[in-house]
Protein backbone atom coordinates (compact mmCIF):
# COMPACT_ATOMS: atom_id res chain seq x y z
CA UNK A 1 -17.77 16.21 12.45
CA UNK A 2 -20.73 14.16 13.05
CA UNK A 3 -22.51 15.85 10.58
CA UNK A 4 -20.00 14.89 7.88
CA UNK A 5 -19.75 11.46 8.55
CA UNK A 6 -23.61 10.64 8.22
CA UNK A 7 -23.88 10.79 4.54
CA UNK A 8 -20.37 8.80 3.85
CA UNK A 9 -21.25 5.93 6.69
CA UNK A 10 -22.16 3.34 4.37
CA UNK A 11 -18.93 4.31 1.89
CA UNK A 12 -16.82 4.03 5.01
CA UNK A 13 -18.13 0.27 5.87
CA UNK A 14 -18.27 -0.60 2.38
CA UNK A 15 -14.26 0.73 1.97
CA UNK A 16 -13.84 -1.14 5.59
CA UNK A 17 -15.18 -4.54 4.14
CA UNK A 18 -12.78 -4.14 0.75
CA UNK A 19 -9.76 -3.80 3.32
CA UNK A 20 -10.54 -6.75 5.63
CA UNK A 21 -11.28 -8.92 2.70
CA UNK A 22 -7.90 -7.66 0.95
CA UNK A 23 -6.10 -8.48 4.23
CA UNK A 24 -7.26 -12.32 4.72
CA UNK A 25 -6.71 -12.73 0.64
CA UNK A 26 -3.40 -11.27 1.06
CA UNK A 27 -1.98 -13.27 4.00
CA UNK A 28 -3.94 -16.39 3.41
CA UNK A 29 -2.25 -17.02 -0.23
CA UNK A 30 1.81 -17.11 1.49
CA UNK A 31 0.52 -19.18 4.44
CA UNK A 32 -1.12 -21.47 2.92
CA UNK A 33 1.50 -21.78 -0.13
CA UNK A 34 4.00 -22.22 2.10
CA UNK A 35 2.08 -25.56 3.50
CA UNK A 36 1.47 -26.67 0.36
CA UNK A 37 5.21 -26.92 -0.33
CA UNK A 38 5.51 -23.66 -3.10
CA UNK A 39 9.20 -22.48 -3.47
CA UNK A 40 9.60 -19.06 -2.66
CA UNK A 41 10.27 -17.80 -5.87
CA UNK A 42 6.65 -18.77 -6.70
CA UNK A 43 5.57 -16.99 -3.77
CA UNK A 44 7.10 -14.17 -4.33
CA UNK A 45 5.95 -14.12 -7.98
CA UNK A 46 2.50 -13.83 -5.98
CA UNK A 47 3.68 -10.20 -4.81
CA UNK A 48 4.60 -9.20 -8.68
CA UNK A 49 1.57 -10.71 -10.18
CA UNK A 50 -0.65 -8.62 -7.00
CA UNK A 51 1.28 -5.61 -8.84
CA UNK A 52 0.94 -5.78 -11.86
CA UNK A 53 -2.75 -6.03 -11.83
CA UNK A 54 -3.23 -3.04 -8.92
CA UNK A 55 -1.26 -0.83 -11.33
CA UNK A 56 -3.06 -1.83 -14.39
CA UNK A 57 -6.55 -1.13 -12.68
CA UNK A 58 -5.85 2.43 -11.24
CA UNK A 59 -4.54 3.03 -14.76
CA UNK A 60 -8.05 1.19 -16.64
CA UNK A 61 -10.35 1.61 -14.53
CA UNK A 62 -11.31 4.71 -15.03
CA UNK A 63 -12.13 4.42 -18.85
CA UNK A 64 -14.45 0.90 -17.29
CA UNK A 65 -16.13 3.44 -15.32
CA UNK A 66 -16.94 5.97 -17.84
CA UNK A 67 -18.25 3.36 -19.90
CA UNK A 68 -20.81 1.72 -17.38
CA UNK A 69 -20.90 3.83 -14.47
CA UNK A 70 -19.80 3.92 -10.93
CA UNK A 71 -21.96 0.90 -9.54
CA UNK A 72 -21.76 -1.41 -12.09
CA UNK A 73 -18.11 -1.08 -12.27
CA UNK A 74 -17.98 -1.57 -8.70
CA UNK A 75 -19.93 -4.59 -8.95
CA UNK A 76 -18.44 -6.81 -11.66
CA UNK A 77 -15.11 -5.72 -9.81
CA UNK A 78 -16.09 -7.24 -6.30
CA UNK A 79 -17.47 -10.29 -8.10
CA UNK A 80 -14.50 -10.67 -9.97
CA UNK A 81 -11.94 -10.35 -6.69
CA UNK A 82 -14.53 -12.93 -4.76
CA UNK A 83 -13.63 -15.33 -7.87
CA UNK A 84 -10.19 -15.15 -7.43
CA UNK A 85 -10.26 -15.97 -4.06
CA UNK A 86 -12.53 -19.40 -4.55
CA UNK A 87 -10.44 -20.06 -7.74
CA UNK A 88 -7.53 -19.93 -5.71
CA UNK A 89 -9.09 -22.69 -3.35
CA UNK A 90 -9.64 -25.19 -6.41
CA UNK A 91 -6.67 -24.80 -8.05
CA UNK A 92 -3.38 -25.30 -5.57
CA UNK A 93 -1.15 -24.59 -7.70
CA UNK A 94 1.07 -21.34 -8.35
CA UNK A 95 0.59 -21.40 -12.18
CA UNK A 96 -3.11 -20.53 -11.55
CA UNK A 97 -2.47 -18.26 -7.90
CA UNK A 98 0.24 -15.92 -9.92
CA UNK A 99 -2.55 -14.52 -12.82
CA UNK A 100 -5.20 -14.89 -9.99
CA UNK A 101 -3.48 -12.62 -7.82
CA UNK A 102 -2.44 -10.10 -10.64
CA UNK A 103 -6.92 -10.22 -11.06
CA UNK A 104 -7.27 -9.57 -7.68
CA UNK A 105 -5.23 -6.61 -7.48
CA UNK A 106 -7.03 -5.79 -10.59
CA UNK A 107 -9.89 -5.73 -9.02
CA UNK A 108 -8.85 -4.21 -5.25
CA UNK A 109 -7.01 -1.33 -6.99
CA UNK A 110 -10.51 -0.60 -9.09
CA UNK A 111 -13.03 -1.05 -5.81
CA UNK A 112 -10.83 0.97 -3.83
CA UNK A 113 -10.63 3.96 -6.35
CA UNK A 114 -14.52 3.99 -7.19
CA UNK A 115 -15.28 4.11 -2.90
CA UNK A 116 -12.80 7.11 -2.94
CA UNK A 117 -13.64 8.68 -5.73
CA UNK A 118 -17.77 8.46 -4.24
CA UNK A 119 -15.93 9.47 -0.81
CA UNK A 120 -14.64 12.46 -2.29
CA UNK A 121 -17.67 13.92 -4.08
CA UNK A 122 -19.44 13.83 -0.65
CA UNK A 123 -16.56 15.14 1.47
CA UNK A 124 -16.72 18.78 2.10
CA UNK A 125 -13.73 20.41 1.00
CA UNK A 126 -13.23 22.17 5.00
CA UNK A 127 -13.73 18.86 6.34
CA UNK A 128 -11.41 16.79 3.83
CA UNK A 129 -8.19 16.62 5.99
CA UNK A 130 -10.00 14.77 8.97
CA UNK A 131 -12.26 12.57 7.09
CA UNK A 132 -9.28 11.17 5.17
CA UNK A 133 -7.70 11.01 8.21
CA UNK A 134 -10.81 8.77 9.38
CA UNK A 135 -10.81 6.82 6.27
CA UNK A 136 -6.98 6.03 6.61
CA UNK A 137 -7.45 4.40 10.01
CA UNK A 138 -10.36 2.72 8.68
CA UNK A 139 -8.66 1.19 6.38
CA UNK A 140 -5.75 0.35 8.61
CA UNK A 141 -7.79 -1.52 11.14
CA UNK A 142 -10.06 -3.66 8.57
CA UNK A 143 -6.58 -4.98 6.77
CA UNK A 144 -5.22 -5.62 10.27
CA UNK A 145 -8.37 -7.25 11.53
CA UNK A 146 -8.81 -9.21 8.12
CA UNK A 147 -5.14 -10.60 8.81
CA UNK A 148 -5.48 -11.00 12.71
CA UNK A 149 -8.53 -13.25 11.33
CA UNK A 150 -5.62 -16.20 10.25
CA UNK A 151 -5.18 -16.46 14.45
CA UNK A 152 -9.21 -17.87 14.75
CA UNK A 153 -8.50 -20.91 12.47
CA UNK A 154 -6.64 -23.81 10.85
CA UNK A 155 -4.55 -22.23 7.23
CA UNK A 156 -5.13 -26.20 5.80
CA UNK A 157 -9.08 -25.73 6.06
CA UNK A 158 -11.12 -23.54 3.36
CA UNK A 159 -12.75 -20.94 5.99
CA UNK A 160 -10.36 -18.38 4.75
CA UNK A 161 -10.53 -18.52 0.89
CA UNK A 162 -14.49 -18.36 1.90
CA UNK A 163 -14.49 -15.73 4.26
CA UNK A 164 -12.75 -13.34 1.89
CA UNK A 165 -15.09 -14.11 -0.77
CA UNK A 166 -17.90 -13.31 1.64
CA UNK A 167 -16.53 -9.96 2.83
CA UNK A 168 -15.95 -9.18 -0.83
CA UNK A 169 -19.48 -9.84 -1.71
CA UNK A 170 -20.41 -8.29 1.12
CA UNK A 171 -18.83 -4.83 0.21
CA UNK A 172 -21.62 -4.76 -2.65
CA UNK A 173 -23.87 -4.08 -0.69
CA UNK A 174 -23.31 -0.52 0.63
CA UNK A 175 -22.93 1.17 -2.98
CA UNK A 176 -24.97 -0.91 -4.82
CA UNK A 177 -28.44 0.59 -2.53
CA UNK A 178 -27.02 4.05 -2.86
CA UNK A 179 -29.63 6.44 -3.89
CA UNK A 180 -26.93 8.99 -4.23
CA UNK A 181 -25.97 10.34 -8.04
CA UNK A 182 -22.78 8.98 -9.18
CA UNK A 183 -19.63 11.22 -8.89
CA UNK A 184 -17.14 12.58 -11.48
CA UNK A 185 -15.45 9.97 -13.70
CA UNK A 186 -12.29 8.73 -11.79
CA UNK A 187 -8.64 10.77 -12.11
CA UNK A 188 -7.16 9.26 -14.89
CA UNK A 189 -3.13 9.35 -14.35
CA UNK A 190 -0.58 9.30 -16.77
CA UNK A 191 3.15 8.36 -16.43
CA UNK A 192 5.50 11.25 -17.08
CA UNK A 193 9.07 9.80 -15.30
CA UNK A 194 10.60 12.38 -16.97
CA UNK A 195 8.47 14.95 -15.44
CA UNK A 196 8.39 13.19 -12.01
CA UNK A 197 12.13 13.26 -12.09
CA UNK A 198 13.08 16.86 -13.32
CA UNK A 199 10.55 17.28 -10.18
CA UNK A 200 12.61 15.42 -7.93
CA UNK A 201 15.30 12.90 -8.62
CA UNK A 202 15.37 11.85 -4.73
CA UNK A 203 11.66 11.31 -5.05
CA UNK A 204 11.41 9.04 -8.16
CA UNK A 205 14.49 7.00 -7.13
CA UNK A 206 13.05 6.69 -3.50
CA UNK A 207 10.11 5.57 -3.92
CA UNK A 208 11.29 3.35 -6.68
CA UNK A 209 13.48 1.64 -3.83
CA UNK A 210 10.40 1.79 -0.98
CA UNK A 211 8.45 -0.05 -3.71
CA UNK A 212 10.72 -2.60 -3.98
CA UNK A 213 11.87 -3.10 0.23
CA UNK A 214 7.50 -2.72 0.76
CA UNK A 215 6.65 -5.31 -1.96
CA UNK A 216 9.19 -7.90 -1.17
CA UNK A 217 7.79 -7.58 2.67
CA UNK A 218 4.58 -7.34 2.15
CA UNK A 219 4.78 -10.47 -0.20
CA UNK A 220 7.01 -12.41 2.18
CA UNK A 221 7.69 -11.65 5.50
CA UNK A 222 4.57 -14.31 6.29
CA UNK A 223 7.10 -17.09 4.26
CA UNK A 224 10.00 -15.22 6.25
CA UNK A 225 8.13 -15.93 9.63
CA UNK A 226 7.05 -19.25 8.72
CA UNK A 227 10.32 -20.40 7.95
CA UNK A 228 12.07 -19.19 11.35
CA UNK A 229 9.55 -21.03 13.16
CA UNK A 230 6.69 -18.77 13.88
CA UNK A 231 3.02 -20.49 14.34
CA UNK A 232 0.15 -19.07 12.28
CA UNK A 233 -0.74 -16.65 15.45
CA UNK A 234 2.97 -15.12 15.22
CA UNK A 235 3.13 -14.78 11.46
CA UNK A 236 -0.41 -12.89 11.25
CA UNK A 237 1.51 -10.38 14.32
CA UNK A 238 4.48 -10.46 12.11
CA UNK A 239 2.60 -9.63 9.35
CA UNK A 240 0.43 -6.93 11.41
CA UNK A 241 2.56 -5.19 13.60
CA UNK A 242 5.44 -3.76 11.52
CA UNK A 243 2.03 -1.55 9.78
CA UNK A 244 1.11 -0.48 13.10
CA UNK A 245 4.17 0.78 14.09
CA UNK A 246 4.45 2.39 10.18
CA UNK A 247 0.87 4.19 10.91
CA UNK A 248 1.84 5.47 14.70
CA UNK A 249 5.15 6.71 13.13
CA UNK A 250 4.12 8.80 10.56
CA UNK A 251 2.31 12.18 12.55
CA UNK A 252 5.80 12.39 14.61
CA UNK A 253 7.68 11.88 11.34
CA UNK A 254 5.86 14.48 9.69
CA UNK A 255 6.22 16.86 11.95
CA UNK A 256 10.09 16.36 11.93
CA UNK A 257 9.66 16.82 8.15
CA UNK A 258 7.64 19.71 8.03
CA UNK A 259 10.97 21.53 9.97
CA UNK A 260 14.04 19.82 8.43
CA UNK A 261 15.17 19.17 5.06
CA UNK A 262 12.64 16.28 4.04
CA UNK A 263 15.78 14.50 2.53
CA UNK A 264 17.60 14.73 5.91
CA UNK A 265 14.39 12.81 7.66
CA UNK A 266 14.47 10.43 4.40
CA UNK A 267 18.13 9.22 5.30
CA UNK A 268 17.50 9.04 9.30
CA UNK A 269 14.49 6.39 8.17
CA UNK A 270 16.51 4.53 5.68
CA UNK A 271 19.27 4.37 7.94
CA UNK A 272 16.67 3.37 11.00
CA UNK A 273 15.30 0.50 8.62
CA UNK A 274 18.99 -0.56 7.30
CA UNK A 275 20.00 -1.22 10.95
CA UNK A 276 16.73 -3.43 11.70
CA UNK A 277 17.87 -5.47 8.17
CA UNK A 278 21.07 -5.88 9.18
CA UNK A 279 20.17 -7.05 13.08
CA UNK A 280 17.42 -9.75 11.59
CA UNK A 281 20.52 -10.69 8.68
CA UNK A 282 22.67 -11.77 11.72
CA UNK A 283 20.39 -12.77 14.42
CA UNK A 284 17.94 -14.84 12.78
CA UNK A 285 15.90 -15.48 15.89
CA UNK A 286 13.38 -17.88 16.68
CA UNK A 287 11.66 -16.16 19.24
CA UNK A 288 8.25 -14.87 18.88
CA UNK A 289 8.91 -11.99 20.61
CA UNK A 290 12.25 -10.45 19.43
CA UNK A 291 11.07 -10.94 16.06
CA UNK A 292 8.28 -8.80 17.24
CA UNK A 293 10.14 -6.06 18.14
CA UNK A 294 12.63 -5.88 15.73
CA UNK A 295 9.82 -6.19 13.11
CA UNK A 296 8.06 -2.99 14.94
CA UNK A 297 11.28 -1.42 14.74
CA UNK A 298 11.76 -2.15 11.04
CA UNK A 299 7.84 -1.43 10.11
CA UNK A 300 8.01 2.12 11.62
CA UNK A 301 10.91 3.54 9.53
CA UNK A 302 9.75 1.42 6.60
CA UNK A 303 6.23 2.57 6.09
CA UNK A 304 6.66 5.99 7.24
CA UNK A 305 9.03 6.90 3.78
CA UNK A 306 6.25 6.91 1.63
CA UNK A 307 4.39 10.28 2.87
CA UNK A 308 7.86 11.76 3.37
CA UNK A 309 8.82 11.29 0.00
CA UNK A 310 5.52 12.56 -1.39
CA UNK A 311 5.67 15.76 0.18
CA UNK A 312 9.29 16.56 -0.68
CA UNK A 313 8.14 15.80 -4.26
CA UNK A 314 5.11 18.25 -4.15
CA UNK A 315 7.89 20.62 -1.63
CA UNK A 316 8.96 21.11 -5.68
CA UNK A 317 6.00 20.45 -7.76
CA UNK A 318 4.09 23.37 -9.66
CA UNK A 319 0.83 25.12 -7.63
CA UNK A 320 -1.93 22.99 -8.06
CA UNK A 321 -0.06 19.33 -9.25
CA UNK A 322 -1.14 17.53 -5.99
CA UNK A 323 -2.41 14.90 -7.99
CA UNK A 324 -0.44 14.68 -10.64
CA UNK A 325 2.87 14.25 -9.04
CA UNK A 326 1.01 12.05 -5.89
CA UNK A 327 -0.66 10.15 -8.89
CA UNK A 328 2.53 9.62 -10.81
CA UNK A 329 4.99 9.19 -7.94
CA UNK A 330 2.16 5.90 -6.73
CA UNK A 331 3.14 4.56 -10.24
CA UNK A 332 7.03 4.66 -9.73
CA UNK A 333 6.21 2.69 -6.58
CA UNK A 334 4.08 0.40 -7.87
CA UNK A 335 6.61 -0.89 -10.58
CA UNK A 336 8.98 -1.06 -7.60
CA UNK A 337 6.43 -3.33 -5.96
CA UNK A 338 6.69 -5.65 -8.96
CA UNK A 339 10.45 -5.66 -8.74
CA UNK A 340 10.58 -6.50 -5.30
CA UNK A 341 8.89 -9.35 -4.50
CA UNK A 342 10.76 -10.75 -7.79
CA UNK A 343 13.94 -10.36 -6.54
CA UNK A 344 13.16 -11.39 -2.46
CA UNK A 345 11.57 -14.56 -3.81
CA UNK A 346 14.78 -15.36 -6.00
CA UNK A 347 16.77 -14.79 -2.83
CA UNK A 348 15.14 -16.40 -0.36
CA UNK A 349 15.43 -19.60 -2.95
CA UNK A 350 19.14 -19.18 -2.84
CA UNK A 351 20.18 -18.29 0.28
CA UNK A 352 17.37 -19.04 2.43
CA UNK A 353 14.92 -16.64 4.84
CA UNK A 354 17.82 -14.16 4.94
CA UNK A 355 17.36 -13.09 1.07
CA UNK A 356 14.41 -11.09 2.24
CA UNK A 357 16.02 -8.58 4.31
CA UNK A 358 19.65 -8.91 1.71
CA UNK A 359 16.84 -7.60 -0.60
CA UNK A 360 15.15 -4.86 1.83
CA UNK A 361 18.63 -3.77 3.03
CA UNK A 362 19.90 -3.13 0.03
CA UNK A 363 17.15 -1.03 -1.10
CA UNK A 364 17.31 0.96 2.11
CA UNK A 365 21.29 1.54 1.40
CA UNK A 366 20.84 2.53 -1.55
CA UNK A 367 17.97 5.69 -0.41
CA UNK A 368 21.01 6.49 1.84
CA UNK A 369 23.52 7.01 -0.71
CA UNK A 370 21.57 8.49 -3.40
CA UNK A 371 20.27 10.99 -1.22
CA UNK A 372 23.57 12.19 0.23
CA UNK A 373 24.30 12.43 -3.55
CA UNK A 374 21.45 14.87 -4.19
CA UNK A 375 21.76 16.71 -0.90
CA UNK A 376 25.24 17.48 -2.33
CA UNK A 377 24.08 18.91 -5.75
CA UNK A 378 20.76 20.59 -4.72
CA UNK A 379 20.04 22.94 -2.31
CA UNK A 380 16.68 22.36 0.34
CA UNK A 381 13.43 23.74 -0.44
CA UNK A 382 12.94 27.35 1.83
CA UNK A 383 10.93 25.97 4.74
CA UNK A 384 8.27 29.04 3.55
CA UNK A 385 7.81 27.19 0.48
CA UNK A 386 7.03 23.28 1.99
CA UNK A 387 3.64 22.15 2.09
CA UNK A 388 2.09 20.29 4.52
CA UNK A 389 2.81 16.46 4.99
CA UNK A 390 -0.08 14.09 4.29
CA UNK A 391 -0.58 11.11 6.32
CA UNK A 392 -1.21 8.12 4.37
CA UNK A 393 -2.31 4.46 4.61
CA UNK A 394 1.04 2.23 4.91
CA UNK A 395 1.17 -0.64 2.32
CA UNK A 396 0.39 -1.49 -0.72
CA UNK A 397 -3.20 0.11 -0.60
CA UNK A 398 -3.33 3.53 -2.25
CA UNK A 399 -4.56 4.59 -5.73
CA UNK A 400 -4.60 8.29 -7.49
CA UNK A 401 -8.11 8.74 -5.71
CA UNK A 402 -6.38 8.75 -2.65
CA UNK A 403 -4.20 11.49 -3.90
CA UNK A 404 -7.62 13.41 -4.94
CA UNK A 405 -9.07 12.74 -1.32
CA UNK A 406 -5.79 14.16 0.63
CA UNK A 407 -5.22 17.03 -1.84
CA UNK A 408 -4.78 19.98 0.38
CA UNK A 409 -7.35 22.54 -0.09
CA UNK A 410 -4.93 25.44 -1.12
CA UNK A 411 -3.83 22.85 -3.82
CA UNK A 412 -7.51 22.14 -5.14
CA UNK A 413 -8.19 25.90 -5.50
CA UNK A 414 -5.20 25.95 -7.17
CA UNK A 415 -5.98 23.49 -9.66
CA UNK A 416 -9.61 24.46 -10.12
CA UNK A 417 -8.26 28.22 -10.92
CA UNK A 418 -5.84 26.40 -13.71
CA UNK A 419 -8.15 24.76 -15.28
């Protein structure tokens, strides 16, 4: 193992330092716009803008890239995301932090898709499943760190919208003194819904919904805690914890997937998640710590649907379409991620904190229902025929590289042999 993580050190820091910097920028912005007095309508138009532009750059990037290569790419894209953040400090104002964040996701979705796509060139095929394992928890502890960060200082002072332009900057530095060649042109992805949902109706119109429930809370749940009292400290752990518990969830959850009817261990979660919506709809507390737990208790469910939908869409998908259907399913989710956020910042306008989870719990009802519905018409796939479940970074954090990296190797022999 050691010998496989030598040569992919430096793409491993340099994805680490993209992550951290991603998590201050993303929980800095909702903090700090909730000081400043934004409504949360604006705010949540923060979460659609973020989006909008991480969608448009894992579907442009890679023509940037064949055009000017792998470094330079990389390198106008960091600089880029490090202006958004200090443009973000001058101008206060949501009519310049909406198309600001929509660059920065931009940018993030591009960064994060040239490290992987590097990543993956190096990788040895026999060694892919743990080093994307390895890169996944990476990943996961740089965006927790980079939001644990909020808990060392004041949200009023600058040191934030700095810091995240630093680490961004920083993140050059690891590809840009490569003396390795560049790797393949990016996958390019294209958008077949019709496709996707001959594939699998419970897939498209799942992860349509988790979209939606994962962008609204991702975008809010740092106004959510802010409004119910929480200090900075207890809205970074708000913000945190719920992806822990998503992360620590997901090996038991696949397992349980890998032996049931994936659409059976779809509903438990979505019912699992409804129940935590409904218990912070009525309770509302104030205390730091139930809102702890029940936010644990909502995170695991929440962020574990993702993978399970995935596989039940490749359980149906054609020998060697790993990346298309991953690719094209991460599409579906990311318009549901501009939905989302749309709709839980309306809410919360009109009836307060509550409209997040009135938006989450209705998405997580409506998984339910719609699955029952399909369980009814079509039969489960022969457990001989399932592939295996792929682990996967909670949030809003994957691109179709990440598809490429946690292709199984069956499924890249496969696809080589196609083409």
């Amino acid at each position: 193992m050691l010998v496989n993580l030598v040569p992919i050190s430096a793409l491993l820091f340099g994805s680490a330092l993209l992550m951290f910097a991603g998590g201050v920028n993303g929980l800095i912005l909702p903090v700090r716009g909730s000081l400043e007095g934004f409504s949360a309508f604006s705010l949540g138009l923060l979460g659609t803008g973020w989006a909008i532009g991480y969608v448009a750059g894992c579907l442009s990037v890679p023509r940037l890239v064949r055009r000017v290569g792998h470094i330079r790419s990389f390198t106008a894209l960091a600089a880029l995301a490090a202006i958004s953040i200090l443009m973000s400090l001058l101008l206060i104002t949501p009519y310049a932090w909406i198309p600001l964040r929509a660059l920065s996701g931009f940018c993030f979705a591009g960064a994060a898709m040239i490290v992987e796509s590097w990543l993956n060139e190096r990788t040895e095929q026999t060694a892919r499943g743990r080093i994307f394992g390895l890169y996944t928890m990476i990943n996961l502890g740089a965006s927790t760190l980079g939001q644990l960060s909020l808990t060392l200082g004041r949200a009023e002072a600058d040191t934030f919208f700095v810091l995240g332009a630093i680490v961004y900057c920083f993140a050059l530095v690891p590809l840009a003194i490569s003396s390795s060649a560049s790797p393949k042109p990016l996958v390019a992805v294209k958008l077949d819904v019709k496709a996707l949902w001959r594939n699998s109706p419970v897939a498209v119109f799942g992860i349509l919904m988790v979209g939606m429930s994962n962008g609204a809370f991702g975008t809010l749940s740092a106004v959510y805690a802010g409004k119910v009292g929480l200090l900075v400290s207890g809205v970074a752990l708000f913000v945190s914890v719920p992806i822990i518990a998503g992360a620590a969830a997901q090996i038991p959850v696949g397992t349980l997937s890998d032996r049931l009817d994936r659409r059976k261990v779809l509903i438990g979660l979505a019912v699992l998640a409804a129940a935590s919506d409904v218990l912070f709809l009525l309770l509302m507390p104030g205390s730091e710590t139930i809102n702890l737990a029940l936010v644990a208790v909502f995170g695991a469910p929440v962020f574990a649907m993702y993978p399970v939908i995935v596989a039940h869409a490749n359980d149906h998908a054609a020998p060697g379409a790993f990346i298309q259907t991953s690719g094209g399913l991460l599409m579906v989710y990311g318009i549901g991620s501009i939905i989302g956020p749309l709709l839980a910042g309306w809410g919360m306008s009109v009836a307060g904190a509550r409209g997040l989870f009135a938006v989450t719990l209705t998405a997580h009802v409506l998984i339910v229902l719609f699955a029952l519905w399909r369980m009814r018409v079509r039969a489960a796939v022969p457990e001989d025929q399932k592939g295996s479940f792929q682990v996967s970074a909670p949030g809003r954090t994957i691109t179709p590289e990440t598809a490429a990296l946690a292709e199984p190797e069956e499924e890249t022999e496969q696809r080589e042999e196609a083409a």
